[in-house]
PDB file of N, CA and C in Angstrom:
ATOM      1  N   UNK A   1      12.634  -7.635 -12.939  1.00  0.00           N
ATOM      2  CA  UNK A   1      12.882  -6.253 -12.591  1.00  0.00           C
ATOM      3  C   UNK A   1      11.599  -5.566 -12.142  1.00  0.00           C
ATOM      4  N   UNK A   2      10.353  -5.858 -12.789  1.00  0.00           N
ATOM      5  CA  UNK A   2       9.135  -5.104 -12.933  1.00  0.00           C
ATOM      6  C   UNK A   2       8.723  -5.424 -11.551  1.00  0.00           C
ATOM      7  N   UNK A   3       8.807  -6.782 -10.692  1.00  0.00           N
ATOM      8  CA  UNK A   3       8.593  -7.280  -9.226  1.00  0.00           C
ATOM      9  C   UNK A   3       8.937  -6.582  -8.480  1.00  0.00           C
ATOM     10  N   UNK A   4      10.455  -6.369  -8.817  1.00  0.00           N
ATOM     11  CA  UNK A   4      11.178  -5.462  -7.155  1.00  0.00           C
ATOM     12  C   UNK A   4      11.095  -4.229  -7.229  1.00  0.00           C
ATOM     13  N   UNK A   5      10.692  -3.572  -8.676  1.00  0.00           N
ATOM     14  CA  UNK A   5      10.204  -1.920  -8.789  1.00  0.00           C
ATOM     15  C   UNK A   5       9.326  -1.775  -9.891  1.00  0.00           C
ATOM     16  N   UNK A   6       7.542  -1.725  -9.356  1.00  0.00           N
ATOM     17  CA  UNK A   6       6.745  -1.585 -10.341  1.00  0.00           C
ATOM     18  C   UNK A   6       6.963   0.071 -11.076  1.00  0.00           C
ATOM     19  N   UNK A   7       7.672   0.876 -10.519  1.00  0.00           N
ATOM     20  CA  UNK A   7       7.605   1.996 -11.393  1.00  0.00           C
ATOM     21  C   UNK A   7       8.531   1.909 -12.610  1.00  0.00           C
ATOM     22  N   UNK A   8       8.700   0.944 -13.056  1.00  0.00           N
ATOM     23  CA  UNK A   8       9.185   0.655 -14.190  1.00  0.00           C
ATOM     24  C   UNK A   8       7.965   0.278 -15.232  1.00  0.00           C
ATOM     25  N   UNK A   9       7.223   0.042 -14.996  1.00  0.00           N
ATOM     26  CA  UNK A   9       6.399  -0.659 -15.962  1.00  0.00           C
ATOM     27  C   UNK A   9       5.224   1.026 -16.236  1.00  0.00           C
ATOM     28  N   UNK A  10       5.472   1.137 -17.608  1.00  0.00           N
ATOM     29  CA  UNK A  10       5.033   2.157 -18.302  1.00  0.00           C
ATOM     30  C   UNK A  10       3.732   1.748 -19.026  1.00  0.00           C
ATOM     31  N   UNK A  11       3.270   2.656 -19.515  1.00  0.00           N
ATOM     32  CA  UNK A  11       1.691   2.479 -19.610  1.00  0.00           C
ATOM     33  C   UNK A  11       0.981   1.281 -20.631  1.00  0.00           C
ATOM     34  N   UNK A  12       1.996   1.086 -21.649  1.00  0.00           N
ATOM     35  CA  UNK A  12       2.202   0.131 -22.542  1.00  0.00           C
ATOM     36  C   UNK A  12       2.216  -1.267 -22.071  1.00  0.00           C
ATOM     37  N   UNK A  13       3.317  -1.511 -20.960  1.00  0.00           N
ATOM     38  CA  UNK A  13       3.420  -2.613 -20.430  1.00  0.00           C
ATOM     39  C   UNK A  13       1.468  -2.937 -19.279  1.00  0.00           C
ATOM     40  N   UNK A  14       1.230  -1.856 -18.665  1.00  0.00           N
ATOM     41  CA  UNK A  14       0.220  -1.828 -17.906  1.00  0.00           C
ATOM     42  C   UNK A  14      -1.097  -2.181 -18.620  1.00  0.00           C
ATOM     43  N   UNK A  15      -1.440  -1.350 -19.776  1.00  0.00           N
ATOM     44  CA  UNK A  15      -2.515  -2.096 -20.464  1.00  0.00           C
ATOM     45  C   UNK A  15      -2.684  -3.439 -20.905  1.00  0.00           C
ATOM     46  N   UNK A  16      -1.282  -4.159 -20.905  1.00  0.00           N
ATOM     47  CA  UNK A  16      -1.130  -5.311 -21.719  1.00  0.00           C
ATOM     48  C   UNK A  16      -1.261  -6.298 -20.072  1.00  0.00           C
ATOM     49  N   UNK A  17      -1.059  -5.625 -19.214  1.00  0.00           N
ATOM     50  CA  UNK A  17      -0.901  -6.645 -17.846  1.00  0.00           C
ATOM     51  C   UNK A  17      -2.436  -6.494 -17.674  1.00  0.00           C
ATOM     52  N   UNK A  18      -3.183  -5.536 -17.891  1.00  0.00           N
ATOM     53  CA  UNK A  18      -4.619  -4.986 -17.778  1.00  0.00           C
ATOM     54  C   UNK A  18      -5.416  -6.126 -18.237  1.00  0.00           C
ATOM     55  N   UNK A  19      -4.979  -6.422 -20.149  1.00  0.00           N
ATOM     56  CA  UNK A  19      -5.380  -7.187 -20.860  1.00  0.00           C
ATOM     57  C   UNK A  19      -6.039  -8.473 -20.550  1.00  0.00           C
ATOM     58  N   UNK A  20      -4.456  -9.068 -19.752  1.00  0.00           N
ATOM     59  CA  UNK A  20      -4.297 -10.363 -19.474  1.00  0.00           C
ATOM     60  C   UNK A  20      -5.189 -10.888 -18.758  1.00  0.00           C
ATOM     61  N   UNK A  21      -4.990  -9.824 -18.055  1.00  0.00           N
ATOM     62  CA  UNK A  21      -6.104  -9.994 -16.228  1.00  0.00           C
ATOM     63  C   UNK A  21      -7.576 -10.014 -16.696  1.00  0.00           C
ATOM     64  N   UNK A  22      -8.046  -9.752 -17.688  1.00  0.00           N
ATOM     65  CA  UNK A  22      -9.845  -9.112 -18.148  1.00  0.00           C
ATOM     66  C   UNK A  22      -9.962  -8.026 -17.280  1.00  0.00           C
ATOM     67  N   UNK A  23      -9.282  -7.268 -16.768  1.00  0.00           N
ATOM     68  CA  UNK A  23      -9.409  -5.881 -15.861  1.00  0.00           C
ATOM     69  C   UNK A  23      -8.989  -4.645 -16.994  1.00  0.00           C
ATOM     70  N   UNK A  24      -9.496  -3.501 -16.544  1.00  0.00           N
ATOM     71  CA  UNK A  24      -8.790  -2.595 -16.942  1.00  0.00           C
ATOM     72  C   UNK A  24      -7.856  -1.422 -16.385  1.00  0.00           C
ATOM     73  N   UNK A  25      -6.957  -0.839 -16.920  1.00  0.00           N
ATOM     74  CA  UNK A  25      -6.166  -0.001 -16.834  1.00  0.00           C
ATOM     75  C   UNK A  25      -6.049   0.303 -15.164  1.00  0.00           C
ATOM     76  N   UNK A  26      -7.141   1.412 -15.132  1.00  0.00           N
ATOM     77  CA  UNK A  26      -7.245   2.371 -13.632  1.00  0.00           C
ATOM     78  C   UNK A  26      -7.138   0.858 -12.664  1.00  0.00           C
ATOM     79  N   UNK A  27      -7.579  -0.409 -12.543  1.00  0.00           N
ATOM     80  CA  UNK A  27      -7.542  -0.706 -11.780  1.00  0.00           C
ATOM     81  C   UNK A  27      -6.037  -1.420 -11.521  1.00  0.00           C
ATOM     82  N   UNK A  28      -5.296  -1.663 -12.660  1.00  0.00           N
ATOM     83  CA  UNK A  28      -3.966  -2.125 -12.540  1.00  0.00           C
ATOM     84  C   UNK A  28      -3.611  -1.240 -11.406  1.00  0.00           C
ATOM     85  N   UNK A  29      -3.766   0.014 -12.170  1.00  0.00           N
ATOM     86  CA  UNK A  29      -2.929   1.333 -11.140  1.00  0.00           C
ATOM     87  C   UNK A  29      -2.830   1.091 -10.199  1.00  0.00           C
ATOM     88  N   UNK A  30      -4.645   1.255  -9.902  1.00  0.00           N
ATOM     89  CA  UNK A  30      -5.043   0.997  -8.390  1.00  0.00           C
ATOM     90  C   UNK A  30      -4.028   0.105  -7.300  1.00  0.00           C
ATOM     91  N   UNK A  31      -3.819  -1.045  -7.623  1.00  0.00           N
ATOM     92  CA  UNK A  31      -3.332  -2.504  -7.642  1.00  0.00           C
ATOM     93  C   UNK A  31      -2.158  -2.392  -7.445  1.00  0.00           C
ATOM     94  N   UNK A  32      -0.856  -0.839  -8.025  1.00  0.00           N
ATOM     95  CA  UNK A  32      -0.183  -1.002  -8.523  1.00  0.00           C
ATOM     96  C   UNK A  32       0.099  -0.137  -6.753  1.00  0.00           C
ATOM     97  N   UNK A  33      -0.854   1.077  -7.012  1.00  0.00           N
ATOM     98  CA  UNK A  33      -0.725   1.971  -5.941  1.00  0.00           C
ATOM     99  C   UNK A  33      -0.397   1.555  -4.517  1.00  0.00           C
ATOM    100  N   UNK A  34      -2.027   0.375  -4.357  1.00  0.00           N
ATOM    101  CA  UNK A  34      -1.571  -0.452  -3.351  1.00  0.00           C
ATOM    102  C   UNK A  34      -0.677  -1.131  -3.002  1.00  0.00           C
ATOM    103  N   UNK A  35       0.052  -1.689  -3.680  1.00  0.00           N
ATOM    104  CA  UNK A  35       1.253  -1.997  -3.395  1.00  0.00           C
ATOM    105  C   UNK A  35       2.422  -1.621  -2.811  1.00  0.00           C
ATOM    106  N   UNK A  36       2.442   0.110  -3.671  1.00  0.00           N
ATOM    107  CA  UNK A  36       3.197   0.930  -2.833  1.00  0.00           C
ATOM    108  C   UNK A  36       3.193   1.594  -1.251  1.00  0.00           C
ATOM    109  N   UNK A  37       1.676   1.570  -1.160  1.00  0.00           N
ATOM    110  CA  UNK A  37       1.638   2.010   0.153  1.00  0.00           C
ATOM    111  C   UNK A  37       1.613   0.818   1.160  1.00  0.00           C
ATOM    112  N   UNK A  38       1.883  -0.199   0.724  1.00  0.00           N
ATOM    113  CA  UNK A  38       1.829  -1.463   2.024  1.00  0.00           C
ATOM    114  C   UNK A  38       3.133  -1.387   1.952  1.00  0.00           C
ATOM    115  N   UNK A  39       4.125  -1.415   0.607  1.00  0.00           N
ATOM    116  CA  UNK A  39       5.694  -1.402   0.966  1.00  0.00           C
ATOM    117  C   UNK A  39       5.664  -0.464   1.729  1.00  0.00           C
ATOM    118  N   UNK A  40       5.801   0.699   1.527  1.00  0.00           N
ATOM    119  CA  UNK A  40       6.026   1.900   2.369  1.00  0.00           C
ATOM    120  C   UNK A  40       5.652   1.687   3.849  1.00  0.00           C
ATOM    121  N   UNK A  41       4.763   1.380   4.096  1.00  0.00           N
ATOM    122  CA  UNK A  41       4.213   1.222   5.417  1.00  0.00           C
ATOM    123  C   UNK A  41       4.955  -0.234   6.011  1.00  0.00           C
ATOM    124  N   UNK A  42       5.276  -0.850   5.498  1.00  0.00           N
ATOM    125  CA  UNK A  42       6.687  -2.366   6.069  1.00  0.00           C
ATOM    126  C   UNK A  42       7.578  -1.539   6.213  1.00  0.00           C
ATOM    127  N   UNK A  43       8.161  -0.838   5.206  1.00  0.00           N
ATOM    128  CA  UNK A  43       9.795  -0.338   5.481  1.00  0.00           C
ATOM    129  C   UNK A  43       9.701   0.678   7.138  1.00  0.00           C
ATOM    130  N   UNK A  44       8.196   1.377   6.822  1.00  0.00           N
ATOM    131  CA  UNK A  44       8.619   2.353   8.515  1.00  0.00           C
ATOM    132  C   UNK A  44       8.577   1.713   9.561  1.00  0.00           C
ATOM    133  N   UNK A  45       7.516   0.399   9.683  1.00  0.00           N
ATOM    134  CA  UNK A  45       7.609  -0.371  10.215  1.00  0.00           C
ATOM    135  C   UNK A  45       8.411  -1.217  11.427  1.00  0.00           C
ATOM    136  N   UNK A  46       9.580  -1.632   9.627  1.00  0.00           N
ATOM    137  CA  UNK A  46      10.406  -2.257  10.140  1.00  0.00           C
ATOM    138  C   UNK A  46      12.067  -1.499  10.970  1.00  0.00           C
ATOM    139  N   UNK A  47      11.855  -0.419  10.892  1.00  0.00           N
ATOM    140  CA  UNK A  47      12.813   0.489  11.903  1.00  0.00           C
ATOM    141  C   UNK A  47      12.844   0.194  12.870  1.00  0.00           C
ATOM    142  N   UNK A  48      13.713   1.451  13.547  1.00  0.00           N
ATOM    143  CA  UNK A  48      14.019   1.231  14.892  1.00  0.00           C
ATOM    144  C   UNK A  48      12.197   2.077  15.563  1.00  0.00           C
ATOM    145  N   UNK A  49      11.556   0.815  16.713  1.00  0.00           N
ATOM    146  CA  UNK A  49      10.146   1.314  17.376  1.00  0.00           C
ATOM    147  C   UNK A  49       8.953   0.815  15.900  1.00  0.00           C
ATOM    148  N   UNK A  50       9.571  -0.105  15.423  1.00  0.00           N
ATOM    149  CA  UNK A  50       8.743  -0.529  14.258  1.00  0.00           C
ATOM    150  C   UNK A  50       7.652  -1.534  15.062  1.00  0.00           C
ATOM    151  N   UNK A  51       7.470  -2.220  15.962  1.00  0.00           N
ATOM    152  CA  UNK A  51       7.126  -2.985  17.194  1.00  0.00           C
ATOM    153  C   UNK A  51       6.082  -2.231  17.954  1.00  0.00           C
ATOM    154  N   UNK A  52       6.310  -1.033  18.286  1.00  0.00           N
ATOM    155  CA  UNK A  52       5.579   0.177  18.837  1.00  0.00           C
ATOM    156  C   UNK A  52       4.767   0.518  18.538  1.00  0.00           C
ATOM    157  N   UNK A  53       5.266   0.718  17.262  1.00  0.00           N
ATOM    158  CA  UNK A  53       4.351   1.936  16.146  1.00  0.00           C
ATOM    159  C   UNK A  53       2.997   0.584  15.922  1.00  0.00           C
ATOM    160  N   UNK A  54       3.683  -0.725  15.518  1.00  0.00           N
ATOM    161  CA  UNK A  54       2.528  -1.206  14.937  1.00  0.00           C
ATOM    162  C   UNK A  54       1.469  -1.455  16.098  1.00  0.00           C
ATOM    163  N   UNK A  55       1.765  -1.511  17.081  1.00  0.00           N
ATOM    164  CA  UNK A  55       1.216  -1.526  18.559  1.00  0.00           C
ATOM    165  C   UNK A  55       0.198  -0.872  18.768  1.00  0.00           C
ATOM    166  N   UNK A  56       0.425   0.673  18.969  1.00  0.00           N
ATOM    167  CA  UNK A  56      -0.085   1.781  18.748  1.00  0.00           C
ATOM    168  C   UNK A  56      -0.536   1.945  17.568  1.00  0.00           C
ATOM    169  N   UNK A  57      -0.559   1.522  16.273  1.00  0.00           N
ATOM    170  CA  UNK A  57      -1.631   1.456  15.480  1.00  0.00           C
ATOM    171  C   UNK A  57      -2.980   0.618  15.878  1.00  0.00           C
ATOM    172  N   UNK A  58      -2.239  -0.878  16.020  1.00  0.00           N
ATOM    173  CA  UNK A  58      -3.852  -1.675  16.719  1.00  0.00           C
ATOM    174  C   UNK A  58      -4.201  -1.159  17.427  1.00  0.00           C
ATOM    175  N   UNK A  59      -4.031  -0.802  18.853  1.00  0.00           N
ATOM    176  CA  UNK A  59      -4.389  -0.009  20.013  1.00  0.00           C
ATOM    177  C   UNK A  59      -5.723   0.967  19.460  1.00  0.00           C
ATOM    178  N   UNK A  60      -5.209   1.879  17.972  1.00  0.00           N
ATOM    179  CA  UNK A  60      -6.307   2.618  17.801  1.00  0.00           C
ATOM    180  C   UNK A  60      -7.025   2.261  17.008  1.00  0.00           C
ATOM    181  N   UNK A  61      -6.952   0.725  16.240  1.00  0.00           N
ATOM    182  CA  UNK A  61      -8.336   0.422  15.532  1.00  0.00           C
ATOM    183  C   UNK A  61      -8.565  -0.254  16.179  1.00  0.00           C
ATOM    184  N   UNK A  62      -8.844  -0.900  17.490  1.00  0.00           N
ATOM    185  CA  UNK A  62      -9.594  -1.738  18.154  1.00  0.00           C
ATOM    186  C   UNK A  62     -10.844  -0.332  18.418  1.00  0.00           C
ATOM    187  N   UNK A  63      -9.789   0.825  19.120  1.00  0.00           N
ATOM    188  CA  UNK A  63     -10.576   1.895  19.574  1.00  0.00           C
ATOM    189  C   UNK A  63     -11.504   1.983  19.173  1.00  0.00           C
ATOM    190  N   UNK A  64     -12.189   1.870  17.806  1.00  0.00           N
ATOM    191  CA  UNK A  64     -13.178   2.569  17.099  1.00  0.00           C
ATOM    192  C   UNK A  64     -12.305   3.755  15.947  1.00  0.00           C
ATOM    193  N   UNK A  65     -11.347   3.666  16.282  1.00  0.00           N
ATOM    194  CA  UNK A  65     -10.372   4.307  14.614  1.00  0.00           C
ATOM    195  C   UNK A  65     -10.734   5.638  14.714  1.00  0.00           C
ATOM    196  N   UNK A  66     -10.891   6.217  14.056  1.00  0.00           N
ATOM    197  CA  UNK A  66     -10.510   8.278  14.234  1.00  0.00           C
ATOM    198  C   UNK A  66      -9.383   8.223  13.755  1.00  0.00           C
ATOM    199  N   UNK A  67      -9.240   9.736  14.363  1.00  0.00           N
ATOM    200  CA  UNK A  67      -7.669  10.401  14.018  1.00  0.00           C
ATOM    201  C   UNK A  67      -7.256  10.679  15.553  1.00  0.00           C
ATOM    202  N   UNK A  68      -6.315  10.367  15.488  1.00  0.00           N
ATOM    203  CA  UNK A  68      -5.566  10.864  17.206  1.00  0.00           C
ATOM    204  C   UNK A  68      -5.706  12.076  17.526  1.00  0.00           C
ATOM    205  N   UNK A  69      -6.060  12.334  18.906  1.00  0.00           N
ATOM    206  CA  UNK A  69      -6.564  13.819  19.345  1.00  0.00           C
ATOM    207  C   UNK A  69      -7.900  14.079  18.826  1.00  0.00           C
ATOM    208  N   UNK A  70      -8.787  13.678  18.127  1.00  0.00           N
ATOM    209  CA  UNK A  70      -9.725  14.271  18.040  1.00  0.00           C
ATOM    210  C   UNK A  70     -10.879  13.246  19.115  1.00  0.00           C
ATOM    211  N   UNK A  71     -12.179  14.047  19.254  1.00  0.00           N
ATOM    212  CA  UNK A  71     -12.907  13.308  20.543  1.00  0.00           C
ATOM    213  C   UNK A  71     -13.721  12.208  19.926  1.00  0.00           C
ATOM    214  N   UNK A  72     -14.091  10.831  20.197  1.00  0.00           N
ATOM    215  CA  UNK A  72     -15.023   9.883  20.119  1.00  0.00           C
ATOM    216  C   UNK A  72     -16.142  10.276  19.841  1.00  0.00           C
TER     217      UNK A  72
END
């Protein structure tokens, strides 16, 4: 269950996954966080122009990266 939705796993379970690892706590999170934002970023992805988008993402880190609209 804890695989297909880490927001199940409560702080109890997290220190003890912390434990295991010789890591601590904040970095589970960390770990935990990341996770969420790479799912998140597959699911928009994978929509309709999911092909595009990721397109136009490389397109702007080859660029030299920024924020869109602002000048080089």
């Amino acid at each position: 269950k804890e695989r297909e939705n880490p927001d199940l796993l409560n702080n109890t379970r997290k220190r003890r996954i912390a434990a295991g690892a010789g890591l601590d706590q904040a970095k589970v999170n960390r770990v935990l966080k990341q996770f969420k934002n790479a799912a998140k970023m597959a699911k928009k992805l994978s929509g309709k122009g999911g092909m595009k988008q990721m397109q136009d993402l490389m397109k702007q880190m080859q660029g030299g990266g920024g924020f869109p609209g602002m000048p080089r």
